[in-house]
N, C-alpha and C. Protein backbone atom coordinates (compact mmCIF):
# COMPACT_ATOMS: atom_id res chain seq x y z
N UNK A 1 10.35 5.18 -2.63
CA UNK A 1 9.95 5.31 -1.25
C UNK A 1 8.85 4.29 -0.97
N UNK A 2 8.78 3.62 0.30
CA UNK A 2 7.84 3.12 0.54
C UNK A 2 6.96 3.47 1.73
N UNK A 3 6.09 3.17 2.48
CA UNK A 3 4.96 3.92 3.05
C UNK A 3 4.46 2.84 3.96
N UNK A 4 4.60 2.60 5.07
CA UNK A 4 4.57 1.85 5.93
C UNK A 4 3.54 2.27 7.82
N UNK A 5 2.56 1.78 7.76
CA UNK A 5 2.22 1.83 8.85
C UNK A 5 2.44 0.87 10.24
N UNK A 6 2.95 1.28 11.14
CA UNK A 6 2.99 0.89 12.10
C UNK A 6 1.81 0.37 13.08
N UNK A 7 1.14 -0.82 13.06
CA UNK A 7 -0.06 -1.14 14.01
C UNK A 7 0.01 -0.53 15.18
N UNK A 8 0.78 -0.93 15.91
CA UNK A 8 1.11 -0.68 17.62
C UNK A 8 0.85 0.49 17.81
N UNK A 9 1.45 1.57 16.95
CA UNK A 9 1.79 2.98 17.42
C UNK A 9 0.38 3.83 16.88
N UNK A 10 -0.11 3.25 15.84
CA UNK A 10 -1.38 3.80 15.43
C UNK A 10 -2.53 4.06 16.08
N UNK A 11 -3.20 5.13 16.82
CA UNK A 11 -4.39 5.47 17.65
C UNK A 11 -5.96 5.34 16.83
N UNK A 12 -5.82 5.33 15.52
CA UNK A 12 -7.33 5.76 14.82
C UNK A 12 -7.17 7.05 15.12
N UNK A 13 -6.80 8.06 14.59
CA UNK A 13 -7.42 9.38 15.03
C UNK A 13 -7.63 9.96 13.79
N UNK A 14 -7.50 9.43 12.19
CA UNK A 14 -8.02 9.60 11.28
C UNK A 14 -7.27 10.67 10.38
N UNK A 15 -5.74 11.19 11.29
CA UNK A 15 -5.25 12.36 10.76
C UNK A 15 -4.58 12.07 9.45
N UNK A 16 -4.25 10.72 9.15
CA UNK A 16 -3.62 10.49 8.49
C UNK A 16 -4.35 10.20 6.99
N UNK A 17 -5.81 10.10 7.30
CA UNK A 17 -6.87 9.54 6.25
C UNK A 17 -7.17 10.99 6.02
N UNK A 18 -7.68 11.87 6.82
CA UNK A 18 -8.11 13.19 6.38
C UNK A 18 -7.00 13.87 5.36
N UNK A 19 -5.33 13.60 5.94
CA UNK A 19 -4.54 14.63 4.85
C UNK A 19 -4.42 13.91 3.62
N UNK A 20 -4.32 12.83 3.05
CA UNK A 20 -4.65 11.87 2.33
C UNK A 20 -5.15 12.42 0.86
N UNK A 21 -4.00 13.18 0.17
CA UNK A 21 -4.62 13.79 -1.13
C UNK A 21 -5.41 12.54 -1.96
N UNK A 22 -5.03 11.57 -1.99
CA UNK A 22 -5.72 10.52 -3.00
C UNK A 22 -6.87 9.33 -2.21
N UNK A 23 -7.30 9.36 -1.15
CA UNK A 23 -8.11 8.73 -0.58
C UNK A 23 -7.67 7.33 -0.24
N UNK A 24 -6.39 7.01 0.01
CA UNK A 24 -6.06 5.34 -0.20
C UNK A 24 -5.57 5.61 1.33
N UNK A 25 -5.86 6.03 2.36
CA UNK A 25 -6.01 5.58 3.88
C UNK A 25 -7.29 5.33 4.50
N UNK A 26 -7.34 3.66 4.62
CA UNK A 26 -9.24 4.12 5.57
C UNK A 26 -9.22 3.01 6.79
N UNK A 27 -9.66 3.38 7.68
CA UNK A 27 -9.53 2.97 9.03
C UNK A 27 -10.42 1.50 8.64
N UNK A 28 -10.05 0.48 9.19
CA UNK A 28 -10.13 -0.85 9.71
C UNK A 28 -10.10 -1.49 10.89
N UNK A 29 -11.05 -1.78 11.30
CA UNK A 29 -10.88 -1.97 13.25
C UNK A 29 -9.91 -1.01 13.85
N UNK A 30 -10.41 0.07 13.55
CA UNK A 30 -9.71 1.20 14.48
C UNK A 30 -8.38 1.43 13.85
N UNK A 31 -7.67 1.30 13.18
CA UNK A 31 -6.13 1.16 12.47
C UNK A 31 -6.43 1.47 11.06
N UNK A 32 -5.41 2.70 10.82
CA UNK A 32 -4.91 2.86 9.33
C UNK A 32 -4.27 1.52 8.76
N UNK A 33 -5.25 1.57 7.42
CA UNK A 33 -4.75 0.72 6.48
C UNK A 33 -4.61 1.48 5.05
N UNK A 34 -3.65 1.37 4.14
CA UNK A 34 -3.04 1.71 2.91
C UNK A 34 -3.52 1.00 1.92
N UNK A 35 -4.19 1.41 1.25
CA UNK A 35 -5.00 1.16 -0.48
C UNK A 35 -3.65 1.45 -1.59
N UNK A 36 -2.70 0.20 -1.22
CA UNK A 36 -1.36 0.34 -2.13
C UNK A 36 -1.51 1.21 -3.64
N UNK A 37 -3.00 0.44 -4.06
CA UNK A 37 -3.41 0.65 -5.64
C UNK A 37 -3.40 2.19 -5.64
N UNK A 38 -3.91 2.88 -4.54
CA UNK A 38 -3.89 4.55 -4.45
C UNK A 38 -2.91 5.64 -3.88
N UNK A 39 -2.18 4.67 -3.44
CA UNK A 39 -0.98 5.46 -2.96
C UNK A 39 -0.05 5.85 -3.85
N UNK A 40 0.36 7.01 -3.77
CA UNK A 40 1.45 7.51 -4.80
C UNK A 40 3.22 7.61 -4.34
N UNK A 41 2.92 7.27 -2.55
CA UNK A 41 3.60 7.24 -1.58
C UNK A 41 4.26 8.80 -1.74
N UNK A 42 3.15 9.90 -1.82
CA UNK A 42 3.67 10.95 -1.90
C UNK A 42 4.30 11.15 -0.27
N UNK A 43 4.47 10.94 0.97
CA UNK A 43 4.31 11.19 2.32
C UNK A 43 3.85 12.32 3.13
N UNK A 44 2.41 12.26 2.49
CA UNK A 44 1.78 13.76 3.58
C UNK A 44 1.00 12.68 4.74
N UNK A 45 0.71 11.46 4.31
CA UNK A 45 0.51 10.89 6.01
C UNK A 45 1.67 10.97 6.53
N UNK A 46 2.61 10.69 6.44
CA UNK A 46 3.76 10.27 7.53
C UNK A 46 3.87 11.84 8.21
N UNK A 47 3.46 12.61 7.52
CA UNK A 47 3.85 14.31 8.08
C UNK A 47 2.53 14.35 8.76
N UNK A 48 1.59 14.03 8.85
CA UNK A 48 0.27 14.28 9.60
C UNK A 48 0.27 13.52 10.75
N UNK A 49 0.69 12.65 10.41
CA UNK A 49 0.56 11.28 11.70
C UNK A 49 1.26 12.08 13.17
N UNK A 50 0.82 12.75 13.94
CA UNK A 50 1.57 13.21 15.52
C UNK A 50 1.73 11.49 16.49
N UNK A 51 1.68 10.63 15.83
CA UNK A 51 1.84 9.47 16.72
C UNK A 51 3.09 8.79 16.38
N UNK A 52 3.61 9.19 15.05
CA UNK A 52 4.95 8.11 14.54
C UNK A 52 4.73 6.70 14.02
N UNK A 53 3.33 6.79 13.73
CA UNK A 53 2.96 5.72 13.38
C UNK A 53 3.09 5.29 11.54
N UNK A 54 3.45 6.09 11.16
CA UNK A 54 4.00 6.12 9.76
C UNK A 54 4.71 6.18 9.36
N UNK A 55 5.47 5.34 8.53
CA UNK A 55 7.06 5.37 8.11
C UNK A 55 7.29 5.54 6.68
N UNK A 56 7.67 6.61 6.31
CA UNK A 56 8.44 6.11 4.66
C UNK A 56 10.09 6.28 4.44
N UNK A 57 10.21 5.04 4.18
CA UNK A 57 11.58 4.70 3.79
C UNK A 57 11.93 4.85 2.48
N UNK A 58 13.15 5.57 2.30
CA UNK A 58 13.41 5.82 0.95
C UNK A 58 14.02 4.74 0.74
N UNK A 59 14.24 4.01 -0.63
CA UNK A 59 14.48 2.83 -1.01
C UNK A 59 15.77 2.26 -1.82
């Protein structure tokens, strides 16, 4: 799976950094960014995100 954020659709509202069991989401000029090295691409952001701004594609 891979784990993909969407710029455009992304608000900053941090929901996606707060559910974030391993800490590898942290806001950057207002926009989620992904700490690849910490991601396990388990997808509890893509389930938190209410904006659709997160994608994981199974591969």
């Amino acid at each position: 799976m891979s784990i993909y954020i969407i710029e455009e659709k992304c608000r900053g509202c941090r929901d996606c950094m707060k559910a974030c069991p391993f800490e590898a989401i942290k806001m950057t000029e207002g926009k989620a960014k992904i700490n690849y090295d910490k991601c396990t691409q388990c997808g509890v952001c893509e389930l938190a995100c209410k904006f659709e701004a997160i994608l994981a594609e199974k591969e």
